[in-house]
Protein backbone atom coordinates (compact mmCIF):
# COMPACT_ATOMS: atom_id res chain seq x y z
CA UNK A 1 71.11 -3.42 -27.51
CA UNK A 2 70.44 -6.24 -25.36
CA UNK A 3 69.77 -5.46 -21.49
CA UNK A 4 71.95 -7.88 -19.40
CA UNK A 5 69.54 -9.57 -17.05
CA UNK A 6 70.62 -11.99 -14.35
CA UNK A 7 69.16 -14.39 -11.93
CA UNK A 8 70.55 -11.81 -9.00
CA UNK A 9 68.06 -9.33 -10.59
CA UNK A 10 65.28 -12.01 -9.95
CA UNK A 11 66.06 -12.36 -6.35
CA UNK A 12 66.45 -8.39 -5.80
CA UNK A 13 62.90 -8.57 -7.38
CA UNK A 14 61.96 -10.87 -4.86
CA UNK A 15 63.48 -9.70 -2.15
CA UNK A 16 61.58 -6.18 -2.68
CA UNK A 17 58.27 -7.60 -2.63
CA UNK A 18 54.76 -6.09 -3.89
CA UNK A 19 55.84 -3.16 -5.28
CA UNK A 20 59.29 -3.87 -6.62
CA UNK A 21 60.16 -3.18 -10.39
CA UNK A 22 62.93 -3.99 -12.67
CA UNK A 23 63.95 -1.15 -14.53
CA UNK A 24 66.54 -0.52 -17.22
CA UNK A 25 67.93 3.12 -17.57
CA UNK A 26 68.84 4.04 -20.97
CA UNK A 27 71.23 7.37 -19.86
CA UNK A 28 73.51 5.03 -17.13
CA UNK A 29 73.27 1.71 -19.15
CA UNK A 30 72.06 -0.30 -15.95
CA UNK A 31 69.66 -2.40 -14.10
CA UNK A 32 68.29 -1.64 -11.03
CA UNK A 33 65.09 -2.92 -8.78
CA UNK A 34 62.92 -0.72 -7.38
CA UNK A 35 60.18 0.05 -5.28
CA UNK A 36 57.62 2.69 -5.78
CA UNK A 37 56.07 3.20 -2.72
CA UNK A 38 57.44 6.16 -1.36
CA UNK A 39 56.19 9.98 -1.17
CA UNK A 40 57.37 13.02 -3.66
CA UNK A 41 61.01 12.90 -2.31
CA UNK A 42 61.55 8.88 -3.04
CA UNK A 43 64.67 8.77 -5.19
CA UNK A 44 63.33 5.70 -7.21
CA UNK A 45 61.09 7.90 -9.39
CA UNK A 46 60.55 6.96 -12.40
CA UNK A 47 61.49 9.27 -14.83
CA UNK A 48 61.94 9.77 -19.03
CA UNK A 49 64.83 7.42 -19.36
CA UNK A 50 63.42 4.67 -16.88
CA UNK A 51 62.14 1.22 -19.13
CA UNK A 52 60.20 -1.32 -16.93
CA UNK A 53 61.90 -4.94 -17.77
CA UNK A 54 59.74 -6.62 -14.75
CA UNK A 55 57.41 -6.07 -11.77
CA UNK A 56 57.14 -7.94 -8.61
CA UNK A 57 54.28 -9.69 -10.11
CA UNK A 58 55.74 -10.93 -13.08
CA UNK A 59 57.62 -13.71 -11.22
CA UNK A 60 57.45 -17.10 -11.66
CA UNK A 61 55.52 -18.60 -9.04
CA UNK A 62 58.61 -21.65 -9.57
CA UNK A 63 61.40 -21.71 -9.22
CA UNK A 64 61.94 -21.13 -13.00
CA UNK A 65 64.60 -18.26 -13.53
CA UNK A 66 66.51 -18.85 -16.91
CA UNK A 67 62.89 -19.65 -18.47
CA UNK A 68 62.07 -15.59 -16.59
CA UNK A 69 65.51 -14.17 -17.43
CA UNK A 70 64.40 -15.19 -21.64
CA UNK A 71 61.31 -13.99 -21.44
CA UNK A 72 62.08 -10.42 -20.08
CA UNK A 73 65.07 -10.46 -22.64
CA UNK A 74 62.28 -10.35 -25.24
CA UNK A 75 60.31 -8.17 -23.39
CA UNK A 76 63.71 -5.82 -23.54
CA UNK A 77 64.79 -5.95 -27.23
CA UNK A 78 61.40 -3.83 -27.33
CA UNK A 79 62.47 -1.23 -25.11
CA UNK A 80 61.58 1.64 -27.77
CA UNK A 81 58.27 1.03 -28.15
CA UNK A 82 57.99 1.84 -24.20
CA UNK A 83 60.15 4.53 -24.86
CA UNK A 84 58.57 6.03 -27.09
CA UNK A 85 55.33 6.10 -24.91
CA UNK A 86 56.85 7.15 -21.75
CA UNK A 87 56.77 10.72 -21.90
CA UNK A 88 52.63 9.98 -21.67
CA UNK A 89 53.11 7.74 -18.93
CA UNK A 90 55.69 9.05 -16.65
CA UNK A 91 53.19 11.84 -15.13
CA UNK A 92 50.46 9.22 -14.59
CA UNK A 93 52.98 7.04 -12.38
CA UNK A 94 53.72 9.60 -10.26
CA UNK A 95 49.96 10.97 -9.90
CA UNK A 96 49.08 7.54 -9.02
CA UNK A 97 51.63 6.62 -6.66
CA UNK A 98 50.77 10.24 -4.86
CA UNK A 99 47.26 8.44 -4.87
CA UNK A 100 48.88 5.28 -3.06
CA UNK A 101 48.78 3.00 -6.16
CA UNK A 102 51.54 1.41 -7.32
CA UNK A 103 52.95 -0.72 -10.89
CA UNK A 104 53.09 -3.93 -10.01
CA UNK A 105 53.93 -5.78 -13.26
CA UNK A 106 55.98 -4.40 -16.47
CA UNK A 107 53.36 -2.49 -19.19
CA UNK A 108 51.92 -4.34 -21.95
CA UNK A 109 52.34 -2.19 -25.67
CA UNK A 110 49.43 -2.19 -27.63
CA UNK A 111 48.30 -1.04 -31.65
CA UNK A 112 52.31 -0.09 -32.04
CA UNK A 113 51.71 -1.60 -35.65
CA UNK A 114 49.20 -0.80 -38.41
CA UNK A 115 46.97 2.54 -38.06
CA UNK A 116 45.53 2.09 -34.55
CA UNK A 117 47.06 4.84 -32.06
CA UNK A 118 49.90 2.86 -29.73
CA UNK A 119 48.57 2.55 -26.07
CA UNK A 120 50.36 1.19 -23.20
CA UNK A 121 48.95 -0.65 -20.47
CA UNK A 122 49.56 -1.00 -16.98
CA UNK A 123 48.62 -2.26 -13.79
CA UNK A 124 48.53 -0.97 -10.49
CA UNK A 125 48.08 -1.91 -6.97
CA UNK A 126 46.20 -0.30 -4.27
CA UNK A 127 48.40 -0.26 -0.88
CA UNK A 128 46.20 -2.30 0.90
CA UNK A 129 46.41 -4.72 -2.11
CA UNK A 130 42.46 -5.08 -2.36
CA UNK A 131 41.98 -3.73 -5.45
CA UNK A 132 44.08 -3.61 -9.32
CA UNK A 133 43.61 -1.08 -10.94
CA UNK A 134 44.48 -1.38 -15.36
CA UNK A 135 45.28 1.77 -16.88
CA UNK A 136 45.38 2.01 -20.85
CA UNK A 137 46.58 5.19 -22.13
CA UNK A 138 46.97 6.36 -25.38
CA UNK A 139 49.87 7.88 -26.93
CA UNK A 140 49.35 11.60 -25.95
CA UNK A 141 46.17 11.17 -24.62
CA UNK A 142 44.66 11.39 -28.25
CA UNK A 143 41.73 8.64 -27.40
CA UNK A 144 40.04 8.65 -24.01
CA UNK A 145 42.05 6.55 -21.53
CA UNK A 146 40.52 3.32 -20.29
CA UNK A 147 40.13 2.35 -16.36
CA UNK A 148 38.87 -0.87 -14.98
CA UNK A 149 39.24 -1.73 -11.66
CA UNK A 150 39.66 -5.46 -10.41
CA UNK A 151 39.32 -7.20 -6.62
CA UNK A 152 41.53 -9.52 -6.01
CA UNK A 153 39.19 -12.71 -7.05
CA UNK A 154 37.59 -11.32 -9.51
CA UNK A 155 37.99 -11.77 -13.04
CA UNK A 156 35.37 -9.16 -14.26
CA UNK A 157 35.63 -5.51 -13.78
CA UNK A 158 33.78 -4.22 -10.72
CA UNK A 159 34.42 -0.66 -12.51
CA UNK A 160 34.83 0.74 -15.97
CA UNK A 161 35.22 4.11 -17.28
CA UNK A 162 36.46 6.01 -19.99
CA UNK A 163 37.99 9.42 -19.67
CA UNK A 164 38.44 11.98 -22.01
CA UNK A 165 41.66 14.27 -21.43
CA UNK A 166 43.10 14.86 -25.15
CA UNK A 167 42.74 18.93 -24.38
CA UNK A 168 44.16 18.79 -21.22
CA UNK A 169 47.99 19.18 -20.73
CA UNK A 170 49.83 15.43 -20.29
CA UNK A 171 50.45 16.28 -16.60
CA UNK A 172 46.69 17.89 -16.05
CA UNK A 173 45.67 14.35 -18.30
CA UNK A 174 47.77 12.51 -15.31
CA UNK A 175 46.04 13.82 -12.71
CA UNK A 176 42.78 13.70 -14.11
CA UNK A 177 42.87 9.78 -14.99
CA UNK A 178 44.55 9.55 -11.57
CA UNK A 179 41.92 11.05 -9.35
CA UNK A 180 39.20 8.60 -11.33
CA UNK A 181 41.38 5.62 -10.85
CA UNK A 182 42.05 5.99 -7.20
CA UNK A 183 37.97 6.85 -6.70
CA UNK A 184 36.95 3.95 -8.51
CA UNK A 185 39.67 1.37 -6.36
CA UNK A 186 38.21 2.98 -3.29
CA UNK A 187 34.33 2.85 -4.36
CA UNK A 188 34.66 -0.66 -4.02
C-alpha cells in the first residue's frame, strides 16, 4: 500500500517543531503529525497501529520537499518491518517520554534480513535538547538493548551501556532501558 504523503504534511511537520512526528495509522488509513511531549493523558500516544513515516528532525534543512516527500515514500513501502517490531517498542516510547525524552526522527530497521535478530533504532531527545539519546532494541528484548548517549556537538558517545532485560516482561524491559537512558542523558 503506498502512504499518501504531501508537502502539507511537511509543513505540519514544521510547524510542530522539535518533537513533531509523522505517523501513518494502519487501522484509520491516515496521516497525521504529532507531538510527543505531553504527560500520560496526551491523546497523541503512540500505540500498536502507529508507523513513524518522519520526525521533526528528518527535514530538509532546504527547501527540498518533493526530494523529502520520495524519500519517506520509501521509507513507507517498509512499513511492516516497523510493524512488526512495534509491539517491542511501543512500551519503551511511552516509558521514555514519562522520563521527558522524546523521538525526534523516524526509527532506522536493522538485521531484518539473514539470521541476525531484527532491531530497531531510535533516537530521542532530552527536553532541554542537550542531550540524544539512541536506543537499539531487539525484537523482544532477546539480545541486551544498546544505549549511547550523545551532546549536541559531539560525534562520540559520552555514554554507552548495554542492558540485559530478555527475562523481564516487554513493559518491565521498557522501563528498565528507560530509567538507564534517562540517567545516562542526565549524568552528563
Amino acid at each position: 500500500m503506498d502512504i499518501p504523503i504531501e508537502p502539507a504534511h511537511l509543513t505540519q511537520l514544521r510547524d510542530g517543531g522539535p518533537g513533531s512526528l509523522l505517523v501513518w495509522h494502519e487501522e484509520a488509513h491516515r496521516l497525521r503529525v504529532t507531538a510527543l511531549t505531553g504527560g500520560d493523558d496526551d491523546p497523541d500516544v503512540l500505540g500498536y497501529a502507529d508507523i513513524i513515516i518522519a520526525g521533526y528532525r528528518d527535514l530538509p534543512d532546504a527547501d527540498d520537499t518533493e526530494a523529502a516527500i520520495q524519500r519517506w515514500a520509501v521509507r513507507a513501502r517498509q512499513h511492516a518491518l516497523q510493524r512488526g517490531l512495534t509491539p517491542t517498542v511501543a512500551p519503551l516510547r511511552v516509558a521514555m517520554r514519562r522520563r521527558g525524552l522524546h523521538l525526534r526522527c523516524a526509527p532506522d530497521i536493522i538485521g531484518a534480513t539473514g539470521e541476525d535478530l531484527p532491531e530497531i533504532a531510535e533516537e530521542y531527545e532530552t527536553d532541554s535538547g542537550h542531550a540524544v539519546v539512541a536506543v537499539t532494541t531487539p525484537l523482544g528484548y532477546a539480545a541486551p538493548a544498546r544505549i549511547l548517549v550523545f551532546d549536541d556537538a559531539a560525534c562520540e558517545p559520552l555514554h554507552t551501556l548495554a542492558i540485559e532485560v530478555e527475562h523481564a516482561s516487554l513493559l518491565q524491559a521498557a522501563d528498565i532501558v528507560a530509567a538507564a537512558a534517562h540517567a545516562a542523558a542526565y549524568l552528563m
